[in-house]
Protein backbone atom coordinates (compact mmCIF):
# COMPACT_ATOMS: atom_id res chain seq x y z
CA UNK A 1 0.00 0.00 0.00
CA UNK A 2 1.36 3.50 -0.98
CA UNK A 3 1.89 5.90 1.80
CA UNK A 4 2.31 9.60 1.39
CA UNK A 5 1.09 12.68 1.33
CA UNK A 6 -2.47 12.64 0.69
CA UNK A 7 -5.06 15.75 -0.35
CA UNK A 8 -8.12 16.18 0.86
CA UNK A 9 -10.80 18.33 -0.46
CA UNK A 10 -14.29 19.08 0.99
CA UNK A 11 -17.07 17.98 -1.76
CA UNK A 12 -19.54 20.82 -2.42
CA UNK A 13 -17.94 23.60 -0.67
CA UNK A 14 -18.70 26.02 -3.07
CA UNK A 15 -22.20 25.27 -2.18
CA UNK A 16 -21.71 26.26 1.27
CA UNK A 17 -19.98 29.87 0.21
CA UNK A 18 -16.98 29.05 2.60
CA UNK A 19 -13.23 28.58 1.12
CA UNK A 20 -12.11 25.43 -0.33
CA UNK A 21 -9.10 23.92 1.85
CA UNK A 22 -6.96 20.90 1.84
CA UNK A 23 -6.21 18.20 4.17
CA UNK A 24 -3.22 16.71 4.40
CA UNK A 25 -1.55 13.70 5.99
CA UNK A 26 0.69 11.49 5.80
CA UNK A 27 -1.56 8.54 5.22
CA UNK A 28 -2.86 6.11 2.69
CA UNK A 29 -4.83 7.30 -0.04
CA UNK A 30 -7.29 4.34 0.27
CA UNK A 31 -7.59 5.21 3.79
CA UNK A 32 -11.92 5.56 4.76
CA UNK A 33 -13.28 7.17 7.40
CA UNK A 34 -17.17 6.57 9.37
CA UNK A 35 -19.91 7.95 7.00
CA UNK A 36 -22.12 9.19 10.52
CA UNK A 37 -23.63 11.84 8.76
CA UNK A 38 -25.72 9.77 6.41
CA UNK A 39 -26.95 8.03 9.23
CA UNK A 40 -30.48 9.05 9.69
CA UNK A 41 -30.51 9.62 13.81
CA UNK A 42 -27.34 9.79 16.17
CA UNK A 43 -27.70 8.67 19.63
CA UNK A 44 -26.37 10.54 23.08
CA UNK A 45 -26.36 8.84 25.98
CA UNK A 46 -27.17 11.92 28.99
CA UNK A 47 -26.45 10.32 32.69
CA UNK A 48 -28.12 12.82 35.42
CA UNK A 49 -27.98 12.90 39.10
CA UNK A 50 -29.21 16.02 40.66
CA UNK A 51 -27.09 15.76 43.28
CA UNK A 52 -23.71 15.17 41.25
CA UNK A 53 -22.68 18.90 42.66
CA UNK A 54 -23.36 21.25 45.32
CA UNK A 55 -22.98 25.08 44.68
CA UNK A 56 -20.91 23.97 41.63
CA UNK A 57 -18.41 21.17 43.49
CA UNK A 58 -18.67 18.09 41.92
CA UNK A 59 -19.62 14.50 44.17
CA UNK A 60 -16.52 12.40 42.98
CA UNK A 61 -18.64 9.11 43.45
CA UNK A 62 -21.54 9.97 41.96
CA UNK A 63 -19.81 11.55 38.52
CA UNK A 64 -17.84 7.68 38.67
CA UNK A 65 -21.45 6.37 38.37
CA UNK A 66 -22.52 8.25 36.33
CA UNK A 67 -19.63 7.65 33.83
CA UNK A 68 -19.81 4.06 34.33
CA UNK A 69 -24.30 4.24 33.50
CA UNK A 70 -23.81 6.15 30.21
CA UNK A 71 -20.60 4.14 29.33
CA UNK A 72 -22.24 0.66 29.93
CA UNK A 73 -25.31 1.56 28.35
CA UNK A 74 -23.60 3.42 25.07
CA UNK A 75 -21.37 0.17 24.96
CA UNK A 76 -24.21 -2.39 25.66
CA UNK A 77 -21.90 -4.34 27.98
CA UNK A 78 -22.55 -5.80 30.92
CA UNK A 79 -19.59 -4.26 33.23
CA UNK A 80 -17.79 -0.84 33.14
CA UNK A 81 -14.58 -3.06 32.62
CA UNK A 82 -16.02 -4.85 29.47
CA UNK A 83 -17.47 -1.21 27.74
CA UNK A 84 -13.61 -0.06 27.94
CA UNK A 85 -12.28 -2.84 26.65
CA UNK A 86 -14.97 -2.24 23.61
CA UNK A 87 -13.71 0.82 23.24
CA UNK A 88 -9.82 0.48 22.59
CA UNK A 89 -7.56 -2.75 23.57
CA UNK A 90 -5.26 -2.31 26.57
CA UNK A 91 -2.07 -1.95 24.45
CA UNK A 92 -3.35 1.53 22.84
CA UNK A 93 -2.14 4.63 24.03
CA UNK A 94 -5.05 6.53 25.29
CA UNK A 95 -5.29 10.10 25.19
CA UNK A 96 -7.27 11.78 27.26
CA UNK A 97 -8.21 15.26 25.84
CA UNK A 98 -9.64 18.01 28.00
CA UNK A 99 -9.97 21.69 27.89
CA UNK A 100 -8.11 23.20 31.15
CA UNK A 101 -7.81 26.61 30.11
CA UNK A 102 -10.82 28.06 32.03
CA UNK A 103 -9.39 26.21 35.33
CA UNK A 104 -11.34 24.21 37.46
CA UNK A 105 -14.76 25.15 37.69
CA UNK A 106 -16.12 25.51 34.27
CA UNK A 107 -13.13 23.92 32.41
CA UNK A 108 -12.89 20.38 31.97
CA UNK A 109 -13.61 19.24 35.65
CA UNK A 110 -11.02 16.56 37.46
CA UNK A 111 -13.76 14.37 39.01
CA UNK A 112 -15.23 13.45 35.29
CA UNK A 113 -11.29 12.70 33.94
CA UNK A 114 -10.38 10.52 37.83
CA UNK A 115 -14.46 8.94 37.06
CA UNK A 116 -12.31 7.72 33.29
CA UNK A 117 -8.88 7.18 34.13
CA UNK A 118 -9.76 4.62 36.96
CA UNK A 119 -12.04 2.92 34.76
CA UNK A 120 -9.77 2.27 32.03
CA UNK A 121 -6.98 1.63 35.14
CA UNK A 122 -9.58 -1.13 36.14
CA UNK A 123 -10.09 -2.35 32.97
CA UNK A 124 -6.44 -3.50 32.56
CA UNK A 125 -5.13 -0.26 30.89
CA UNK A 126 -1.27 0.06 32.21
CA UNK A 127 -0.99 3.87 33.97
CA UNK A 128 1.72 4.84 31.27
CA UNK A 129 0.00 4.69 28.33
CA UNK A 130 -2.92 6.63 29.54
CA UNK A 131 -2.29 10.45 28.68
CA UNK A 132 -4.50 13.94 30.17
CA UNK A 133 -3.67 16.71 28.20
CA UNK A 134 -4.49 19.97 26.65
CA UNK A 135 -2.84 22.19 24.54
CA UNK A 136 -0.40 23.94 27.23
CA UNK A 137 0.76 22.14 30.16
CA UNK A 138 0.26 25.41 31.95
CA UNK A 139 -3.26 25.37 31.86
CA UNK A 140 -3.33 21.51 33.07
CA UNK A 141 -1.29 22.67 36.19
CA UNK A 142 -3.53 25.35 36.85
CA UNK A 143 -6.73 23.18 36.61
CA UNK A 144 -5.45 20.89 38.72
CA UNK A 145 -4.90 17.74 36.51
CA UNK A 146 -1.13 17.15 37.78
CA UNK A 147 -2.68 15.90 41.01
CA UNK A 148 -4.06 13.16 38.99
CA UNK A 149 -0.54 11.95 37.34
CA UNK A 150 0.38 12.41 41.56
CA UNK A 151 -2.84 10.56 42.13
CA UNK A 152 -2.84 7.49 39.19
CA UNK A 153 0.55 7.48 37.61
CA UNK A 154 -1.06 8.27 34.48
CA UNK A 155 1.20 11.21 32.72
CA UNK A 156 -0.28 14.97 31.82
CA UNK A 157 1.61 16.26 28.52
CA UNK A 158 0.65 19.73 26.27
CA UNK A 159 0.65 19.85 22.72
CA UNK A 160 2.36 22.66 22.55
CA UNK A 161 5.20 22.03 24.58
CA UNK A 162 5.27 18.29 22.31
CA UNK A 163 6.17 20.25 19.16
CA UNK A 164 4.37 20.56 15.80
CA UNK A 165 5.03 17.16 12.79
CA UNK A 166 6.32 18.70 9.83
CA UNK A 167 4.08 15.77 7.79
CA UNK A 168 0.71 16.14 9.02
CA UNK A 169 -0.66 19.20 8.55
CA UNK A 170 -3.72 21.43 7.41
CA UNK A 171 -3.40 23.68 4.19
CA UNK A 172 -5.39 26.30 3.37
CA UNK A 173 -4.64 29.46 1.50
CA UNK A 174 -5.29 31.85 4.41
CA UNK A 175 -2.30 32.76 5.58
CA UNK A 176 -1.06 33.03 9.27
CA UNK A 177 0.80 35.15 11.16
CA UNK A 178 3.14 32.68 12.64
CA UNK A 179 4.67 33.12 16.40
CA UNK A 180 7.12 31.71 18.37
CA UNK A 181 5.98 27.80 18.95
CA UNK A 182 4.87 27.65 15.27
CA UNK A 183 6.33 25.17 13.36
CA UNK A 184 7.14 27.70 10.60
CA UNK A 185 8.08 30.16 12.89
CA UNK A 186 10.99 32.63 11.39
CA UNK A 187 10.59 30.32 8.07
CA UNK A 188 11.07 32.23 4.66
CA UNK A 189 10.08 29.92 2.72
CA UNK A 190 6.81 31.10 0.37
CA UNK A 191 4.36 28.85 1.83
CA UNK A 192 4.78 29.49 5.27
CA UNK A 193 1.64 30.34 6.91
CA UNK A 194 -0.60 28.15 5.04
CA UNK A 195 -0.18 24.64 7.31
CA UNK A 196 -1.25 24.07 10.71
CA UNK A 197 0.64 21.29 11.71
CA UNK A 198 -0.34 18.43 14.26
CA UNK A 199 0.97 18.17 17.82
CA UNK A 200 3.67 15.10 17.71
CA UNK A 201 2.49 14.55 20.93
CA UNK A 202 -0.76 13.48 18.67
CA UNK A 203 0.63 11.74 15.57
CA UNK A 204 3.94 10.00 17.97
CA UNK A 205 2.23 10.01 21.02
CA UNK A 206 -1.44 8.46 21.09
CA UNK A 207 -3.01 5.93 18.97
CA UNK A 208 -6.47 6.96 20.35
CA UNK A 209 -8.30 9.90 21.53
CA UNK A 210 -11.49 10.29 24.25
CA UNK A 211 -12.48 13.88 24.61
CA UNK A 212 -13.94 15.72 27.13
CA UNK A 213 -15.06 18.92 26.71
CA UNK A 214 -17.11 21.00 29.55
CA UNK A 215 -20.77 22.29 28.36
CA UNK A 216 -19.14 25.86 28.02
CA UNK A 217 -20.23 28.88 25.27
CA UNK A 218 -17.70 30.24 23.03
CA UNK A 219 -19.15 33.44 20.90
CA UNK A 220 -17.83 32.19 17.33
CA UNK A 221 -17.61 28.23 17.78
CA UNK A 222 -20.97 28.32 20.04
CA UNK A 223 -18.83 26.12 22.43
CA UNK A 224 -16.10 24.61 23.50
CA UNK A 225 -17.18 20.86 22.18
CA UNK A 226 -15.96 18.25 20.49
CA UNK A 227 -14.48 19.42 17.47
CA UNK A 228 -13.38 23.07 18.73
CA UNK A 229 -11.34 21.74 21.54
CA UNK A 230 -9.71 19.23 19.89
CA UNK A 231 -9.22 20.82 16.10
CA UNK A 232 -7.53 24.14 17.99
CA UNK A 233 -6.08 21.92 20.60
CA UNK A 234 -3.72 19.95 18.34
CA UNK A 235 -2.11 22.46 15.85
CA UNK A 236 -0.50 25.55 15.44
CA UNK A 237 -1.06 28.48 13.75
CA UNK A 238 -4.39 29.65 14.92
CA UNK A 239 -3.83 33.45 14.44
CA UNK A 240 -6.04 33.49 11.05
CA UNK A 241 -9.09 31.34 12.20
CA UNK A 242 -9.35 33.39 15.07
CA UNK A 243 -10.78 36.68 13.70
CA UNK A 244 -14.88 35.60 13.49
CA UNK A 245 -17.60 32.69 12.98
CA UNK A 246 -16.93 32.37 9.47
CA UNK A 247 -13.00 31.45 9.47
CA UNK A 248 -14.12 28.99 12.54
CA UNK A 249 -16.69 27.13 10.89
CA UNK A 250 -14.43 26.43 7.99
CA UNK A 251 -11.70 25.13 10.02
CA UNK A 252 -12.67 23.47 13.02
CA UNK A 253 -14.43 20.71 10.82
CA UNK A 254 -11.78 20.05 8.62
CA UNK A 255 -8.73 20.22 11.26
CA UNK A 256 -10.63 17.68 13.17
CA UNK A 257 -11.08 15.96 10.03
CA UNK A 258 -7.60 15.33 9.64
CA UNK A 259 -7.33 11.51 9.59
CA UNK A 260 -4.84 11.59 12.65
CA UNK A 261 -7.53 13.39 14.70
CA UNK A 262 -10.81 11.95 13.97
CA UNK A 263 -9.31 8.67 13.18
CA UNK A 264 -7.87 8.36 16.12
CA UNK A 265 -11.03 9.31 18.50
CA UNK A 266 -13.54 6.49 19.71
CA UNK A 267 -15.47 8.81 22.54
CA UNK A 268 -16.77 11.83 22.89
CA UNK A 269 -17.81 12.97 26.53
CA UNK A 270 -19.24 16.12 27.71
CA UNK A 271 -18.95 17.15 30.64
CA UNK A 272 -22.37 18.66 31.13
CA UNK A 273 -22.18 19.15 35.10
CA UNK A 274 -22.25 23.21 34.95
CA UNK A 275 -23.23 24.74 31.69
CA UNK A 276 -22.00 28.15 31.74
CA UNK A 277 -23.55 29.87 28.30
CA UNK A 278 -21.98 33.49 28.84
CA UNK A 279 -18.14 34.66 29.35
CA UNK A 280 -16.41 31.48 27.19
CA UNK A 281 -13.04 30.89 29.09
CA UNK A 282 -13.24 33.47 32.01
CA UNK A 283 -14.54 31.92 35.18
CA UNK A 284 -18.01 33.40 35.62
CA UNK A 285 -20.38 30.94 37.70
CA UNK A 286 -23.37 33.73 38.02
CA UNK A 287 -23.52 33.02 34.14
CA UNK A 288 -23.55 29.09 34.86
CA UNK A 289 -26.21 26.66 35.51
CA UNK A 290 -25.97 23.02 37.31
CA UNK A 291 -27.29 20.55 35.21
CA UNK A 292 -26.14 17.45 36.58
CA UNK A 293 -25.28 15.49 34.09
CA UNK A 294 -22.75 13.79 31.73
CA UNK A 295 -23.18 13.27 27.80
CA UNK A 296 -22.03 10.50 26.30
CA UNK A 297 -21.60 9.81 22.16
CA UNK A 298 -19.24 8.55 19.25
CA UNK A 299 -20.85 11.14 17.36
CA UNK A 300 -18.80 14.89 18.06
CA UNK A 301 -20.89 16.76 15.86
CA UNK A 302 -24.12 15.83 17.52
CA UNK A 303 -22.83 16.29 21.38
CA UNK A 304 -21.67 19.33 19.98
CA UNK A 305 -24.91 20.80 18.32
CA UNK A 306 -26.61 19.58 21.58
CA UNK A 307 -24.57 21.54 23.97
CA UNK A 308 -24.85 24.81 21.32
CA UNK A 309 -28.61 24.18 21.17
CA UNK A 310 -28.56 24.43 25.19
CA UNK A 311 -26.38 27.59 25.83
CA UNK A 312 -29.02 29.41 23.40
CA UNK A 313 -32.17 28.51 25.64
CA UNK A 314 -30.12 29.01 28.87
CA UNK A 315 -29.02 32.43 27.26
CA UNK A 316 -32.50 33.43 25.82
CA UNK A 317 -34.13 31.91 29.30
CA UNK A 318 -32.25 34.19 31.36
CA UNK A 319 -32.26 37.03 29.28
CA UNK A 320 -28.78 37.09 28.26
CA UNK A 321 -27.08 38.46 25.15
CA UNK A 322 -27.63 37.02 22.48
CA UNK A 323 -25.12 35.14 20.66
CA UNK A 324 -25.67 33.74 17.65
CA UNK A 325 -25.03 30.08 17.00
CA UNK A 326 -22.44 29.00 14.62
CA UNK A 327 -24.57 26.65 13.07
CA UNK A 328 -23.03 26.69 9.41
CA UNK A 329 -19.83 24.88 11.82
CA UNK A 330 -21.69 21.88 12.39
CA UNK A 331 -23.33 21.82 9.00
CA UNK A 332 -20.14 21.67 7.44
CA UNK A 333 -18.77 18.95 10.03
CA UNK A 334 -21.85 17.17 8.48
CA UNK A 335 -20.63 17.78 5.05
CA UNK A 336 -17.47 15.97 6.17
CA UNK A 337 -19.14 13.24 7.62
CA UNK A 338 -17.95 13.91 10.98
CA UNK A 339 -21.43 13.41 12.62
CA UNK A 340 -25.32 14.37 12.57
CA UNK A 341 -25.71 18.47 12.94
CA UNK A 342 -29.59 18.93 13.24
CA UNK A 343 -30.70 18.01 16.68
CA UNK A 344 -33.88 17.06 15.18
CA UNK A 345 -31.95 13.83 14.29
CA UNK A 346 -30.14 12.89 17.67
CA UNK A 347 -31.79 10.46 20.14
CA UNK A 348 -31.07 11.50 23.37
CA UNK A 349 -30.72 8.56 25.97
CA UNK A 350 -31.84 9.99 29.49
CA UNK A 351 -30.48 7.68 32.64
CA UNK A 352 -31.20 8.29 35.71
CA UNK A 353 -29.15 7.07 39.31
């Protein structure tokens, strides 16, 4: 089989008005990837417990429950040990992807990544090859996750700090204005600024992904999901995506695209036990509401349209400002067969304690 640089272009763009990028990777050309979006319904699995939190601290115990109900039910096994051996072998490298950069109260919270970690520890999964991280390891010390490399043995690595892969990269004609930590940084070659490479702690250091993302708003992605936290996560270069909804909705999709993101991710989890729908990643809990409860799917794109669907009705509920929701994003991750974008289409699971 031929491996290489491969090309990939997104089929009808024109039709969506956005710019036409390309993918590339150093994979095989034959290469497939899950066709979700055809799919007529997605499913989310949504474990509540009212009393998973109080005033905003999370239960440790009852978030492990939790995990383990929407986990054994997604997985249709019988023990928590079983659904996580379903879900990778015990000689993959698992990484663990969370978004620390709010800190610990409406970032990705520590009791939902311990409520993981021990269950794949329990499940046979050796401590080393089980990886937290984030795109700075700055962030991850601030949010508290270095207590749980302390805690498990399990290690907590940035992306950043990794360094970029010169062969896997996204290429689009929008140019960048590179900084120190790009790849490309100081380059003069011509076609510096066009690639956003991949974290090597990605492409060398995981062979799969579970993401957790918190149920947070962010004013041109909608929120912090799935795609958003891992696409901008995992590459450099994010200057020229960063300027409004349009530039976002084009990229996030087809960054996460790249075959050695969304190949490499078998779970999505959101972390749905404060939503906070106003201030994206500043700390502000009087914009926040407890919901009580985790979200479970293989499908990004509809855990993500689910959680941007919320934040609106919190926001309008409450009488917030309005923010718009990016909803052409999702509709493009569609496009790309990421997932199922129109919530219309996603069967949510409720479980209770």
């Amino acid at each position: 089989m031929m491996k290489g640089k491969t090309t990939f272009c997104v089929i009808g763009w024109l039709l969506t008005g956005l710019t036409r990028a390309a993918l590339a990777e150093n994979s095989s050309p034959e290469a497939t990837r899950p066709s979700t979006a055809s799919a007529l319904t997605a499913r989310v699995f949504a474990a509540r417990d009212g009393q998973a939190t109080t005033a905003f601290k999370p239960d440790a115990e009852r978030i492990k429950a939790m995990v383990a109900s929407a986990l054994t039910n997604l997985t249709a096994k019988p023990t928590v040990a079983e659904a996580w051996r379903s879900v990778a072998h015990t000689n993959e490298v698992i990484g663990i992807k969370v978004y620390s950069v709010p800190g610990p109260n409406v970032g990705t919270r520590k009791a939902v990544v311990a409520a993981v970690v021990e269950g794949l520890l329990d499940a046979g999964f050796p401590n080393n090859n089980i990886i937290v991280w984030d795109r700075y390891t700055a962030h991850l010390r601030l949010a508290g996750f270095m207590e749980l490399a302390e805690r498990y043995g399990v290690r907590v690595e940035g992306a950043v700090d990794a360094g970029f892969d010169a062969k896997t990269y996204y290429d689009t004609a929008l140019i960048g204005s590179l900084v120190y930590g790009d790849l490309e940084f100081g380059s003069k070659d011509e076609a510096s600024g066009r690639r956003s490479h991949v974290s090597k702690l990605v492409t060398q250091g995981m062979t799969k992904i579970i993401n957790i993302p918190p149920l947070l708003n962010h004013n041109s992605a909608s929120t912090t999901g799935n795609l958003f936290s891992l696409a901008l996560g995992s590459v450099d270069n994010l200057i020229r995506f960063e300027t409004g909804p349009a530039r976002i909705a084009t990229a996030v999709p087809e960054i996460y695209a790249l075959p050695a993101l969304s190949d490499r991710v078998v779970l999505g989890i959101t972390d749905a036990l404060v939503a906070q729908y106003q201030g994206e990643d500043l700390s502000m809990l009087h914009y926040a509401v407890a919901l009580n409860e985790i979200w479970m799917s293989r499908d990004p794109v509809a855990l993500d349209a689910l959680a941007s669907e919320k934040l609106e009705k919190l926001r309008q509920s409450r009488g917030s400002v309005e923010i718009p929701v990016n909803w052409d994003l999702y509709k493009n991750a569609e496009l790309l067969q990421l997932g199922v974008a129109d919530t219309k289409r996603i069967q949510t699971i409720n479980l209770q304690p």
